[in-house]
C-alpha atoms as a PDB file:
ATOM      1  CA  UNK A   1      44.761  70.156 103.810  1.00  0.00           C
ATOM      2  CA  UNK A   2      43.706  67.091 102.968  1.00  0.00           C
ATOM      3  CA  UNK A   3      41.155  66.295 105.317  1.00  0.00           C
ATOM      4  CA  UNK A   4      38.291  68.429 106.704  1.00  0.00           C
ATOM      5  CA  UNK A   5      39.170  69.916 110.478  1.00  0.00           C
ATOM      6  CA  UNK A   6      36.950  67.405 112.309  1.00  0.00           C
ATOM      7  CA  UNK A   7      39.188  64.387 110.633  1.00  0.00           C
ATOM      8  CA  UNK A   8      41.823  66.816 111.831  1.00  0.00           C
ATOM      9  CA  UNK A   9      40.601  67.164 115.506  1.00  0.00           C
ATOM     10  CA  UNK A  10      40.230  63.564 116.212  1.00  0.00           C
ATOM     11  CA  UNK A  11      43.753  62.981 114.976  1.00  0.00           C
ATOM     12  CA  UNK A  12      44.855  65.414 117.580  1.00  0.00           C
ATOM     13  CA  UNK A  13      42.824  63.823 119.959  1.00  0.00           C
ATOM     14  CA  UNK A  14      44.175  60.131 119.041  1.00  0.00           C
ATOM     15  CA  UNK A  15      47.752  61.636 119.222  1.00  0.00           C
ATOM     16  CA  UNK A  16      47.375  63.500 122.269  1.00  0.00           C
ATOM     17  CA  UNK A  17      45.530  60.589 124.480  1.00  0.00           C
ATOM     18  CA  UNK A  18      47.183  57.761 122.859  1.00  0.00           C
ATOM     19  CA  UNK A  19      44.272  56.440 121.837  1.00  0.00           C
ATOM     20  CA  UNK A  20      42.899  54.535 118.592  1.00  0.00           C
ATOM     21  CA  UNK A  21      39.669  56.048 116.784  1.00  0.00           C
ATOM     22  CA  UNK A  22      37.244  53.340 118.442  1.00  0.00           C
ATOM     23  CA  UNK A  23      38.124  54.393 121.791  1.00  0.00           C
ATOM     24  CA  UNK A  24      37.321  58.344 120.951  1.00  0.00           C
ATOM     25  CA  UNK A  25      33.857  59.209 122.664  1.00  0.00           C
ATOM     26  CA  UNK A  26      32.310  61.474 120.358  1.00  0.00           C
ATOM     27  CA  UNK A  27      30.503  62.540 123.301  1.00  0.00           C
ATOM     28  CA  UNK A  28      32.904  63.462 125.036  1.00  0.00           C
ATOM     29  CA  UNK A  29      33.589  66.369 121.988  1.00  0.00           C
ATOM     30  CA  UNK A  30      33.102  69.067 124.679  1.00  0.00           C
ATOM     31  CA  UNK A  31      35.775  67.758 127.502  1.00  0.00           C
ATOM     32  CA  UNK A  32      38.447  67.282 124.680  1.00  0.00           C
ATOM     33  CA  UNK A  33      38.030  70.562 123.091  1.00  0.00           C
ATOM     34  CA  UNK A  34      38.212  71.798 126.671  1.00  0.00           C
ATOM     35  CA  UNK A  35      41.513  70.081 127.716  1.00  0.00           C
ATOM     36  CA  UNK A  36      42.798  70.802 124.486  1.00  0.00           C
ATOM     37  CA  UNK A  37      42.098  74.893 123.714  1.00  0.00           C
ATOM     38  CA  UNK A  38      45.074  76.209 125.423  1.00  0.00           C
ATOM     39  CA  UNK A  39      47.257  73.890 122.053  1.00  0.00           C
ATOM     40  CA  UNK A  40      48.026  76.704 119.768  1.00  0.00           C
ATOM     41  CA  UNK A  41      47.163  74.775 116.579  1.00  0.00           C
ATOM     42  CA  UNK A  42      45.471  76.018 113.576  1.00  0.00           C
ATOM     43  CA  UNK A  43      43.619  74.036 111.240  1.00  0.00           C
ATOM     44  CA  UNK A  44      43.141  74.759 107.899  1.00  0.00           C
ATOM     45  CA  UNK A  45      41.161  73.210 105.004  1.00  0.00           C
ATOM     46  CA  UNK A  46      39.837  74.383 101.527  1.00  0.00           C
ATOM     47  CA  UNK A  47      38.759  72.025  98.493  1.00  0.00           C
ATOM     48  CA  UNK A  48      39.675  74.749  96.342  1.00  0.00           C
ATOM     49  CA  UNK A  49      42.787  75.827  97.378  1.00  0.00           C
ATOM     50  CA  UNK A  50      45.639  77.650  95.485  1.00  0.00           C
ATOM     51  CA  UNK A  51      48.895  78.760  95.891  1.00  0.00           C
ATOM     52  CA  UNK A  52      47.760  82.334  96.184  1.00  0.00           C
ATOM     53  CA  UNK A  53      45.316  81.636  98.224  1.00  0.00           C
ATOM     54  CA  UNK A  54      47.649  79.616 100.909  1.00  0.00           C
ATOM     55  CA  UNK A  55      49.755  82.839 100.555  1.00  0.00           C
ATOM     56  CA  UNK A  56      47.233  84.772 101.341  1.00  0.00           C
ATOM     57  CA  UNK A  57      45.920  82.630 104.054  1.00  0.00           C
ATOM     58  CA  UNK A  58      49.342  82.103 105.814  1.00  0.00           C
ATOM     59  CA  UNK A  59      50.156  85.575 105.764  1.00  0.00           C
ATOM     60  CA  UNK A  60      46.563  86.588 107.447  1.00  0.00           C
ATOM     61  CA  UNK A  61      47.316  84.016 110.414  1.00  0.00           C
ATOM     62  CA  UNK A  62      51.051  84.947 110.613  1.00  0.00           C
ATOM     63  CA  UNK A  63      49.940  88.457 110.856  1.00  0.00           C
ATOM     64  CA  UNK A  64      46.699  87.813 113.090  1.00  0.00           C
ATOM     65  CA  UNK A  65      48.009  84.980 115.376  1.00  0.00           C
ATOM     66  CA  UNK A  66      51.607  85.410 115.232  1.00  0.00           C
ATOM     67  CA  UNK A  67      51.547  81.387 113.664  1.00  0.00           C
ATOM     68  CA  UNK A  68      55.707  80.655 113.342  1.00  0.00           C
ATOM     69  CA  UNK A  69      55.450  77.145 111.665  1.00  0.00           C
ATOM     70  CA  UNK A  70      53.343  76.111 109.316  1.00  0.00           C
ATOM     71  CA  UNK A  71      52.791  72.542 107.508  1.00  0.00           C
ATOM     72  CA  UNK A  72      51.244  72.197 104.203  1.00  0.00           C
ATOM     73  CA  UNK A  73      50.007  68.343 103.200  1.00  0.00           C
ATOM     74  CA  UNK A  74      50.317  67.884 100.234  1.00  0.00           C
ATOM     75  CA  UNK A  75      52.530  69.846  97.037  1.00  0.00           C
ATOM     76  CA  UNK A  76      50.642  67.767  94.700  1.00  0.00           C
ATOM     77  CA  UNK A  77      47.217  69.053  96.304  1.00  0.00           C
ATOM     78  CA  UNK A  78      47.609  71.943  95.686  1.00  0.00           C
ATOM     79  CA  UNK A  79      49.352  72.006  92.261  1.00  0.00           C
ATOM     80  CA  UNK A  80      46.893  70.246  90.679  1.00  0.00           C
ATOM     81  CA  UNK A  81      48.148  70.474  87.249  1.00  0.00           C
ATOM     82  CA  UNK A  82      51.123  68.220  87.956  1.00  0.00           C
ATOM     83  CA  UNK A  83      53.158  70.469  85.088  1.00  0.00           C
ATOM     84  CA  UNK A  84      56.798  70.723  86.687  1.00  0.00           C
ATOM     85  CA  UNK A  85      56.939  74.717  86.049  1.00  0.00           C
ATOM     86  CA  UNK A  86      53.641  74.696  88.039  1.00  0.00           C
ATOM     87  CA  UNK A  87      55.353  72.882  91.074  1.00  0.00           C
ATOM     88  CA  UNK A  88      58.404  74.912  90.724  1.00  0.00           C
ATOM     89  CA  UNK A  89      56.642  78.133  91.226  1.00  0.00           C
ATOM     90  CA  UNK A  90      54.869  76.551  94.329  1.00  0.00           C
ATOM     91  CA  UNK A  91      58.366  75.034  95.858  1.00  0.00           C
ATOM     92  CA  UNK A  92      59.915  78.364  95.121  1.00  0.00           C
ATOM     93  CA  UNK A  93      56.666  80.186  96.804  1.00  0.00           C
ATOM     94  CA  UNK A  94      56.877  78.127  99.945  1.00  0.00           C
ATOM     95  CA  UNK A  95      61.073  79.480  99.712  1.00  0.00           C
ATOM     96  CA  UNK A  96      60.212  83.061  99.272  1.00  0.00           C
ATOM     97  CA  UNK A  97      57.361  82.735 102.188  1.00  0.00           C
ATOM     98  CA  UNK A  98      59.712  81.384 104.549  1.00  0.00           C
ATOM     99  CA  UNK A  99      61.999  84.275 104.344  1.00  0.00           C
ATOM    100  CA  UNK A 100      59.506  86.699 103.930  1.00  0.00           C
ATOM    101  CA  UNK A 101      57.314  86.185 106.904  1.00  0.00           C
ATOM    102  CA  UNK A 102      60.195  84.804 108.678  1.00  0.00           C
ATOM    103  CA  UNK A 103      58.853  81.693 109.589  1.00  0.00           C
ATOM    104  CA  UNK A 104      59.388  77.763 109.101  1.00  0.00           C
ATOM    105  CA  UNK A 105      57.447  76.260 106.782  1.00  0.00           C
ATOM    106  CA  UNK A 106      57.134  72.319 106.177  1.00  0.00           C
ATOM    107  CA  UNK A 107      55.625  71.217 102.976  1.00  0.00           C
ATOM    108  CA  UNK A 108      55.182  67.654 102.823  1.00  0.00           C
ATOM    109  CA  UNK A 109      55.212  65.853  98.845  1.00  0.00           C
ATOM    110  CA  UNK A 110      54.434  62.739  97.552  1.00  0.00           C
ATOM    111  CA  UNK A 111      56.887  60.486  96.076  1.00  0.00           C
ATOM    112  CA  UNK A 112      56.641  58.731  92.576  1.00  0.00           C
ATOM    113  CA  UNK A 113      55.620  55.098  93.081  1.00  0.00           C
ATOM    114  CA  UNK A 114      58.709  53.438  93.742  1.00  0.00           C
ATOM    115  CA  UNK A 115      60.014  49.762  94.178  1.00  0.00           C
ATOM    116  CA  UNK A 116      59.903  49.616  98.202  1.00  0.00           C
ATOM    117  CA  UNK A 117      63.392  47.693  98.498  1.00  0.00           C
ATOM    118  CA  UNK A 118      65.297  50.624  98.008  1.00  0.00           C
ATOM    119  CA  UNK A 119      65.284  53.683  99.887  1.00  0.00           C
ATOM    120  CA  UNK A 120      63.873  57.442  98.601  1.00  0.00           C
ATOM    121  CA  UNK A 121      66.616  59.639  96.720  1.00  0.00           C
ATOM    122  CA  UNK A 122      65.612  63.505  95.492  1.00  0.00           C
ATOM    123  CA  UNK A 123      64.865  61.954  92.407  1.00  0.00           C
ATOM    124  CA  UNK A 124      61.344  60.313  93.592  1.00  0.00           C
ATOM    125  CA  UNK A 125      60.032  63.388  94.473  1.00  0.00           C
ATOM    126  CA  UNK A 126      57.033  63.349  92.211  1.00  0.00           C
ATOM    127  CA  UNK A 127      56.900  66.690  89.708  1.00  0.00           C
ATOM    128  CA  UNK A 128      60.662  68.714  90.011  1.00  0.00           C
ATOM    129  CA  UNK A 129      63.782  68.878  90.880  1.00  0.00           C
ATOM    130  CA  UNK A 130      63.527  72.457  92.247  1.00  0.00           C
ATOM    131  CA  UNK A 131      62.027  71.025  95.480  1.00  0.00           C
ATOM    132  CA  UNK A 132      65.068  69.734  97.030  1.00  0.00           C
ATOM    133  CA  UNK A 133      67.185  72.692  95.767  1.00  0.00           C
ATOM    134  CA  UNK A 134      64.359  75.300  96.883  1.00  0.00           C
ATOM    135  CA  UNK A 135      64.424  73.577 100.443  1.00  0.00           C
ATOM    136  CA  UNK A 136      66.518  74.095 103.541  1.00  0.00           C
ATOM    137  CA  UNK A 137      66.210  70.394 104.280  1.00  0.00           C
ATOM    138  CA  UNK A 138      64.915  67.353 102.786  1.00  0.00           C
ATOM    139  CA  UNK A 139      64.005  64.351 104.804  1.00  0.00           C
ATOM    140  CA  UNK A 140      62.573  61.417 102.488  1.00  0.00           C
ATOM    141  CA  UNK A 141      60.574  58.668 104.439  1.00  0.00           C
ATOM    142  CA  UNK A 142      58.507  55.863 103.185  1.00  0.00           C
ATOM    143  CA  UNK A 143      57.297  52.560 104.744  1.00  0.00           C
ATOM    144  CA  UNK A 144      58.883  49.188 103.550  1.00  0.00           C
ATOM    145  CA  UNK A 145      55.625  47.333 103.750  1.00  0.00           C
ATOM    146  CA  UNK A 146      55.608  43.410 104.664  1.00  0.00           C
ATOM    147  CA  UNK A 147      52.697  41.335 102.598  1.00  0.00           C
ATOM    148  CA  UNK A 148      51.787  38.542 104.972  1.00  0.00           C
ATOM    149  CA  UNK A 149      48.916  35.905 103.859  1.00  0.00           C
ATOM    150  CA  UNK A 150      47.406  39.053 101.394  1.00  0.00           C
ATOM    151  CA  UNK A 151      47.192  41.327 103.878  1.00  0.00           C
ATOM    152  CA  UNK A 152      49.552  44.311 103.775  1.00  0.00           C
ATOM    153  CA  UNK A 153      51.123  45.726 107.243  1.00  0.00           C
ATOM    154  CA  UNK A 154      53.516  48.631 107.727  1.00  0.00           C
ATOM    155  CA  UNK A 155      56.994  48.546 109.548  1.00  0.00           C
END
């Protein structure tokens, strides 16, 4: 959701050819979309999105195109407000829509900016604690990044 579906597509495309973005022939739009239409995969992007909305949304294309996993980038996206009641209600939404359209859902949050020599705990999870206790699983990654001569890389 954070990226219009075109940004989308050519991340597909890098992911699925193993290729970087300079070596993507926009020209080639029409063979890619060709090899590539029989990937059921969905795209979905709103500036203005809500939690009903997504609700709404998800349950349209669960109902419509029988969609059984869905991934939402980012929490904090969509709860704008940031207020901890507002992105319990969300985490607990995401619960209740999981067992009510029986499906898996991912929802992918942002951690608090954190010293990168340790590693993630539940408690860098930026907004509430009712994420990890409203999910079935929790898996926390983050990149320990190396600062060589000012430039930044990622392990």
């Amino acid at each position: 959701m954070e990226m219009p579906e075109t940004s989308l597509g050519v991340k597909v495309i890098q992911l699925h050819y193993d290729l970087i973005e300079k070596e993507i022939l926009f020209s080639d739009a029409l063979i890619y979309a060709r090899e590539l239409e029989d990937l059921p995969i969905y795209f979905g992007y709103s500036p203005k999105i809500t939690p009903e909305i997504y609700y709404n949304t998800l349950r349209e294309v669960r109902n419509r195109y029988g969609v059984g996993l869905a991934i939402f980038d980012n929490l904090q996206y969509l709860v704008r407000t940031g207020e901890e009641s507002d992105i319990s209600r969300t985490s607990r939404m995401f619960k209740d829509m999981s067992m009510e359209f029986n499906m898996i859902n991912i929802l992918i949050s942002q951690p608090r900016k954190v010293n990168s020599e340790r590693n993630l705990t539940y408690d860098d999870l930026k907004g509430s604690s009712s994420i990890p206790a409203d999910a079935d699983m929790v898996l926390l990654i983050n990149r320990k990044r190396v600062v060589v001569r000012k430039e930044t890389y990622h392990q």
